[in-house]
N, C-alpha and C. Protein backbone atom coordinates (compact mmCIF):
# COMPACT_ATOMS: atom_id res chain seq x y z
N UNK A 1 0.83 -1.17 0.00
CA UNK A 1 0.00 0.00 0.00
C UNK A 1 0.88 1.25 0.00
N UNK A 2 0.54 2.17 -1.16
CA UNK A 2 1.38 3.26 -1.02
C UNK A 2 0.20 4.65 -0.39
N UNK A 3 1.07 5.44 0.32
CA UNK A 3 0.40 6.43 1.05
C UNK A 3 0.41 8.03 0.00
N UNK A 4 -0.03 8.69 -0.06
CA UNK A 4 0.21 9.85 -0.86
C UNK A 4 -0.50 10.89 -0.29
N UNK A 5 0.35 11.81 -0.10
CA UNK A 5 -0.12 13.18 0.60
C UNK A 5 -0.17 14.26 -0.10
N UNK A 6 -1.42 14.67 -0.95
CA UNK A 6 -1.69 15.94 -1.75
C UNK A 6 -1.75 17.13 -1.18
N UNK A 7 -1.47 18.23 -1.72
CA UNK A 7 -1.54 19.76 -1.70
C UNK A 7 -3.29 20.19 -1.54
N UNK A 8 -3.30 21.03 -0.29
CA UNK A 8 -4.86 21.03 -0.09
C UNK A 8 -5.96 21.63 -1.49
N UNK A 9 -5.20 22.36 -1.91
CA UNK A 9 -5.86 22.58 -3.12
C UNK A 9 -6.27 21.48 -3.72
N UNK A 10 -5.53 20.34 -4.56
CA UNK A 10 -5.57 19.35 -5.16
C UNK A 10 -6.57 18.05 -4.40
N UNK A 11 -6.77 18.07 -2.97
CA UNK A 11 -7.84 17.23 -2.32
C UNK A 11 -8.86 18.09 -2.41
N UNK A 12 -9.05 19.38 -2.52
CA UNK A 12 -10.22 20.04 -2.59
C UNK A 12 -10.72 19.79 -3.89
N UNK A 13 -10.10 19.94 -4.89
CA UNK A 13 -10.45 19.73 -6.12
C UNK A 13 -11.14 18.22 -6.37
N UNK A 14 -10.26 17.02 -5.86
CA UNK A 14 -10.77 16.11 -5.63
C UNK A 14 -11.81 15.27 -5.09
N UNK A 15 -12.30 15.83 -3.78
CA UNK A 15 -13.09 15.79 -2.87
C UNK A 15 -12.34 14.56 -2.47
N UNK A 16 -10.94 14.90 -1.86
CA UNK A 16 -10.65 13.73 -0.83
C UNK A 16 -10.28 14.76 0.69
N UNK A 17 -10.60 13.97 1.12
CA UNK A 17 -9.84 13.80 2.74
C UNK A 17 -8.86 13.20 3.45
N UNK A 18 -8.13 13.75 3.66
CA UNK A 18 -6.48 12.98 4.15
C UNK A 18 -5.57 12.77 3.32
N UNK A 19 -4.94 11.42 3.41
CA UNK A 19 -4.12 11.11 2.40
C UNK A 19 -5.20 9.78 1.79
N UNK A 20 -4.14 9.61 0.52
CA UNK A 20 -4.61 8.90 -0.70
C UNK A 20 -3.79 7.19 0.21
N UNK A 21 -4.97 6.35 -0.55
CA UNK A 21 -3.96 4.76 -0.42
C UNK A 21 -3.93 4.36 -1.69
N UNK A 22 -3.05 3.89 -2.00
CA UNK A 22 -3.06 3.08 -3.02
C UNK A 22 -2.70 1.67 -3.55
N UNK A 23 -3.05 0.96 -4.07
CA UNK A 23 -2.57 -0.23 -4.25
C UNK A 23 -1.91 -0.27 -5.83
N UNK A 24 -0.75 0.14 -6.71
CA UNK A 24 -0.35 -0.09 -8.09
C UNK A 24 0.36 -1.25 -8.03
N UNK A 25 0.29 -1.63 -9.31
CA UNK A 25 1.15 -2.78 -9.81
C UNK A 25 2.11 -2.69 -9.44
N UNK A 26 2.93 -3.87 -9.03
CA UNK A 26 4.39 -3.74 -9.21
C UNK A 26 4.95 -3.73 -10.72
N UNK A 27 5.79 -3.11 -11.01
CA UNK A 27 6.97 -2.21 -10.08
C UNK A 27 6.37 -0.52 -9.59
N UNK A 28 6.82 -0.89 -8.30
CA UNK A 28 5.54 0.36 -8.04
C UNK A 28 6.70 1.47 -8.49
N UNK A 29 6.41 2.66 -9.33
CA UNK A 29 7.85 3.67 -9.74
C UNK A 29 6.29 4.79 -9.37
N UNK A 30 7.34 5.82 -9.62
CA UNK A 30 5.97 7.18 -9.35
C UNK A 30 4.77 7.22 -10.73
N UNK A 31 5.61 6.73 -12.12
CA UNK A 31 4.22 6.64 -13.23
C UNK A 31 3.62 5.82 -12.72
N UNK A 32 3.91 4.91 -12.17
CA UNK A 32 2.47 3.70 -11.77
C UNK A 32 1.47 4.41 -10.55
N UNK A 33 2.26 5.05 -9.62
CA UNK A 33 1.29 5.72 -8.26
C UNK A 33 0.25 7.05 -9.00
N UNK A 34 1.38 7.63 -9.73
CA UNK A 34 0.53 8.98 -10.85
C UNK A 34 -0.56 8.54 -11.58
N UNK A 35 -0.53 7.34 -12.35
CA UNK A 35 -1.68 6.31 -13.48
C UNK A 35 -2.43 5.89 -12.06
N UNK A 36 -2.44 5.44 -10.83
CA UNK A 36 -3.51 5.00 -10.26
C UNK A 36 -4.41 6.32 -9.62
N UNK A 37 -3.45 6.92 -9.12
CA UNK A 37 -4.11 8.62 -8.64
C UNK A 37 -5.12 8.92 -9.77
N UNK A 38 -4.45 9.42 -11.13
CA UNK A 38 -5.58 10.07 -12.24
C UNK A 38 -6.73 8.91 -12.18
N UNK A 39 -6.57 7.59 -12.45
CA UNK A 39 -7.65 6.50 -12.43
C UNK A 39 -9.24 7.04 -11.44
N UNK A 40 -8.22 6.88 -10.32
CA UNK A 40 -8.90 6.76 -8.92
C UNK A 40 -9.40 7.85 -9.04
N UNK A 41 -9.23 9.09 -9.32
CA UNK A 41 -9.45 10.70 -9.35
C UNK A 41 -9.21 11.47 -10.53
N UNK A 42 -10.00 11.14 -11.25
CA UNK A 42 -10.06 12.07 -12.52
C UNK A 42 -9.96 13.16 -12.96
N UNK A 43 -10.38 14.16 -12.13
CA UNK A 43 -9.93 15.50 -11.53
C UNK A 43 -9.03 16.14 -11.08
N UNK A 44 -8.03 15.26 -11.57
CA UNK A 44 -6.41 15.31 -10.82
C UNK A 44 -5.99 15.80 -12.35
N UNK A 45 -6.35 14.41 -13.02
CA UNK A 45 -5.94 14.52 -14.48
C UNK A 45 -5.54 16.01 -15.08
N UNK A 46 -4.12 16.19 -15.93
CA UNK A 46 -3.36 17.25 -16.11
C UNK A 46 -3.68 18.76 -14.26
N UNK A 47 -3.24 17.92 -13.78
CA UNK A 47 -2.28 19.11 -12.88
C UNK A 47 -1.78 18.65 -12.48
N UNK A 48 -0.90 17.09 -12.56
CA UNK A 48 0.31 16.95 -12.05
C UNK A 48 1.28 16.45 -13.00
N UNK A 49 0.29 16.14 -14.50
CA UNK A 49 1.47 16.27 -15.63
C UNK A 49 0.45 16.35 -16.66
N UNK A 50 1.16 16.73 -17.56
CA UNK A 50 0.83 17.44 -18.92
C UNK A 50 -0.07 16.06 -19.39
N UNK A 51 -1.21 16.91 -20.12
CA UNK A 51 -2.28 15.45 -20.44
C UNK A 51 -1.96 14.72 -21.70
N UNK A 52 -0.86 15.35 -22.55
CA UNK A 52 -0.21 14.79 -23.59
C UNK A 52 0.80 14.43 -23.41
N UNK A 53 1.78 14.62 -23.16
CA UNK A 53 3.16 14.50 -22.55
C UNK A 53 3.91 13.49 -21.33
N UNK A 54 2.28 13.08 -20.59
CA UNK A 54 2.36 13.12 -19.29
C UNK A 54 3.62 13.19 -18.32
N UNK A 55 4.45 14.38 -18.77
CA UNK A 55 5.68 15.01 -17.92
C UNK A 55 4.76 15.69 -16.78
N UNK A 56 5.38 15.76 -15.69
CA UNK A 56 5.64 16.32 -14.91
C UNK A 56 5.35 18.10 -14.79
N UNK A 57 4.24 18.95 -14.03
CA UNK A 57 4.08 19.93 -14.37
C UNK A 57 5.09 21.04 -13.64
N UNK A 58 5.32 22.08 -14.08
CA UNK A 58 6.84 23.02 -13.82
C UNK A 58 6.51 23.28 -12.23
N UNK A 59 5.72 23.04 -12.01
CA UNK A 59 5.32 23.42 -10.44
C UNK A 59 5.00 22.48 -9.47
N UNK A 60 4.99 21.40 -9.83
CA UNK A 60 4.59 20.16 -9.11
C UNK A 60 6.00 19.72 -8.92
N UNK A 61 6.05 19.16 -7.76
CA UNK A 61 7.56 18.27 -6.63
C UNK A 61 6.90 17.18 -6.30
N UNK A 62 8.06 15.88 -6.49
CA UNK A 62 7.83 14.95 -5.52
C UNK A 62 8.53 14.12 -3.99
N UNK A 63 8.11 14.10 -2.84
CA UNK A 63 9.40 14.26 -2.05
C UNK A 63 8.65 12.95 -1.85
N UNK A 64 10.05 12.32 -1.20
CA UNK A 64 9.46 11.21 -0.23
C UNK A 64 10.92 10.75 0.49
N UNK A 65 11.02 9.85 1.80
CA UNK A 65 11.83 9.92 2.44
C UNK A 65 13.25 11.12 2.29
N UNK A 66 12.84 12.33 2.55
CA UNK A 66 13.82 13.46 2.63
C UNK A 66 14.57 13.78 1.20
N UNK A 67 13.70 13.27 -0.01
CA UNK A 67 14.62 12.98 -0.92
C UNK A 67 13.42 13.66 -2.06
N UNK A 68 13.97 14.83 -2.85
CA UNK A 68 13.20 15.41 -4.40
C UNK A 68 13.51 14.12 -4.99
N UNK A 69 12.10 13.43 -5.19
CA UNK A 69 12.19 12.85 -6.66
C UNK A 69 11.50 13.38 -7.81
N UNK A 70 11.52 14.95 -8.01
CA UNK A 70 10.80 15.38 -8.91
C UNK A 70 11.69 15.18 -10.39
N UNK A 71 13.34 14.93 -10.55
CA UNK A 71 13.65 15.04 -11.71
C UNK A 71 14.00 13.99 -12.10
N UNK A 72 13.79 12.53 -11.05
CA UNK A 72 14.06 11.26 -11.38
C UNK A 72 13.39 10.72 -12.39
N UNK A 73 13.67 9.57 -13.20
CA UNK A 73 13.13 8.87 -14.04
C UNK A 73 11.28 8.42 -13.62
N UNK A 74 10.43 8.94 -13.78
CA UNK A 74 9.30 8.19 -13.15
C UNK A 74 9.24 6.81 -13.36
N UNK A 75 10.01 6.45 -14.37
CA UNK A 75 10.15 4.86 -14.05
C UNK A 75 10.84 4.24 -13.15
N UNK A 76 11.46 5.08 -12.13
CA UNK A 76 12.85 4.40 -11.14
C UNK A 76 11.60 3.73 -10.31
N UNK A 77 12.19 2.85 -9.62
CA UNK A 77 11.47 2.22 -8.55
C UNK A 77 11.21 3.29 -7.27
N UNK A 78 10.40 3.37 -6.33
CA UNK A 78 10.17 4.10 -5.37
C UNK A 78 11.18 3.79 -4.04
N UNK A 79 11.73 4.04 -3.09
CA UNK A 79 11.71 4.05 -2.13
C UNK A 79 11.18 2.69 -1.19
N UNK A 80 12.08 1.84 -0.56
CA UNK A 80 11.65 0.95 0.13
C UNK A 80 10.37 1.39 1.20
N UNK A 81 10.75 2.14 1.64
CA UNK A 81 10.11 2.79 2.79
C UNK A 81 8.73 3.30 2.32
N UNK A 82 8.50 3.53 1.37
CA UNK A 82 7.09 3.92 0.07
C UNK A 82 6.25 3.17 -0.08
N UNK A 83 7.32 2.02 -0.70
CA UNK A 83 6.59 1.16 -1.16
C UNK A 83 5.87 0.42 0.04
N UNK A 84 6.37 -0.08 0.68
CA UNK A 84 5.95 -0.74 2.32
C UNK A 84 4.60 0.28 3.09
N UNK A 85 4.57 1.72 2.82
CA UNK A 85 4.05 2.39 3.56
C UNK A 85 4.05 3.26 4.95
N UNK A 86 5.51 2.63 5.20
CA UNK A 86 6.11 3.63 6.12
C UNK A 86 5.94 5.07 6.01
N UNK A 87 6.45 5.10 4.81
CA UNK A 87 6.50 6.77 4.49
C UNK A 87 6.20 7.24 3.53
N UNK A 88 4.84 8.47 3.28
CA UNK A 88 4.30 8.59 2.39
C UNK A 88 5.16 8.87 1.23
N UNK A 89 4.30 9.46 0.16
CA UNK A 89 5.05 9.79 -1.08
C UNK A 89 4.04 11.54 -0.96
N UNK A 90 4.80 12.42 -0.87
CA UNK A 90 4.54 14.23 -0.89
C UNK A 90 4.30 14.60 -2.38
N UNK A 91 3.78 15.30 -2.27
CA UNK A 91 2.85 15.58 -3.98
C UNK A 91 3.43 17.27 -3.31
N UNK A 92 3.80 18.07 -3.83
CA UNK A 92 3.94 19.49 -3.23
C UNK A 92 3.94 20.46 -4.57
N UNK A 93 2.90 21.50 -4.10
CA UNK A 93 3.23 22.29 -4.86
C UNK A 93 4.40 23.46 -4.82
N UNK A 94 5.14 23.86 -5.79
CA UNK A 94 6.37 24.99 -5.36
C UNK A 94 6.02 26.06 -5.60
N UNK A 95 6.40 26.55 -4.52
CA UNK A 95 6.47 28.35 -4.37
C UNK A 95 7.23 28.90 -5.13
N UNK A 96 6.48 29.99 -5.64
CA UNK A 96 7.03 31.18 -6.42
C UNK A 96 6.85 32.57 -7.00
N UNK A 97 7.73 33.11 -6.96
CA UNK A 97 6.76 34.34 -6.76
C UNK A 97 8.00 35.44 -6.43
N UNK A 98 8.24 36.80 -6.67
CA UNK A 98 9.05 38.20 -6.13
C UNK A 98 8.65 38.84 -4.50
């Protein structure tokens, strides 16, 4: 079971509460947790990657155990600690701004 913790905006949009669970295929990598999120929540679909492209949007981060995996391969495998459920996977939006 993977855990996922959205940006309150993005559960509002959703109509979730808390964090997300998930169950993806193995190999669980972040495209497989991203493909079950849009599934599960359709309304997600293009704001956390491009709906053609499906890259990664310029403002969207992914952290998980103390670690940006926003520029990693989304195919890398996740995090032991992720995957198990120890420790979520952070969806964050980045600040910016003068």
């Amino acid at each position: 079971m993977i855990r996922v913790t959205l940006p309150a905006q993005l559960r509002i949009l959703a109509h979730i509460d808390g964090e997300v669970r998930l169950d993806p295929a193995p190999p669980v990598t972040l495209r497989a947790v991203l493909d079950e999120l849009e599934d599960r929540y359709p309304a997600l679909r293009g704001t956390l990657r491009d709906h053609t492209s499906r890259r990664r949007r310029a403002f969207v981060r992914f952290f998980a155990c103390e670690r940006d995996l926003s520029h990693d391969s989304p195919d890398a495998p996740l995090p032991d600690a992720v995957t198990n459920g120890t420790e979520p996977l952070l969806v964050v939006g980045a600040m910016a701004g003068g």
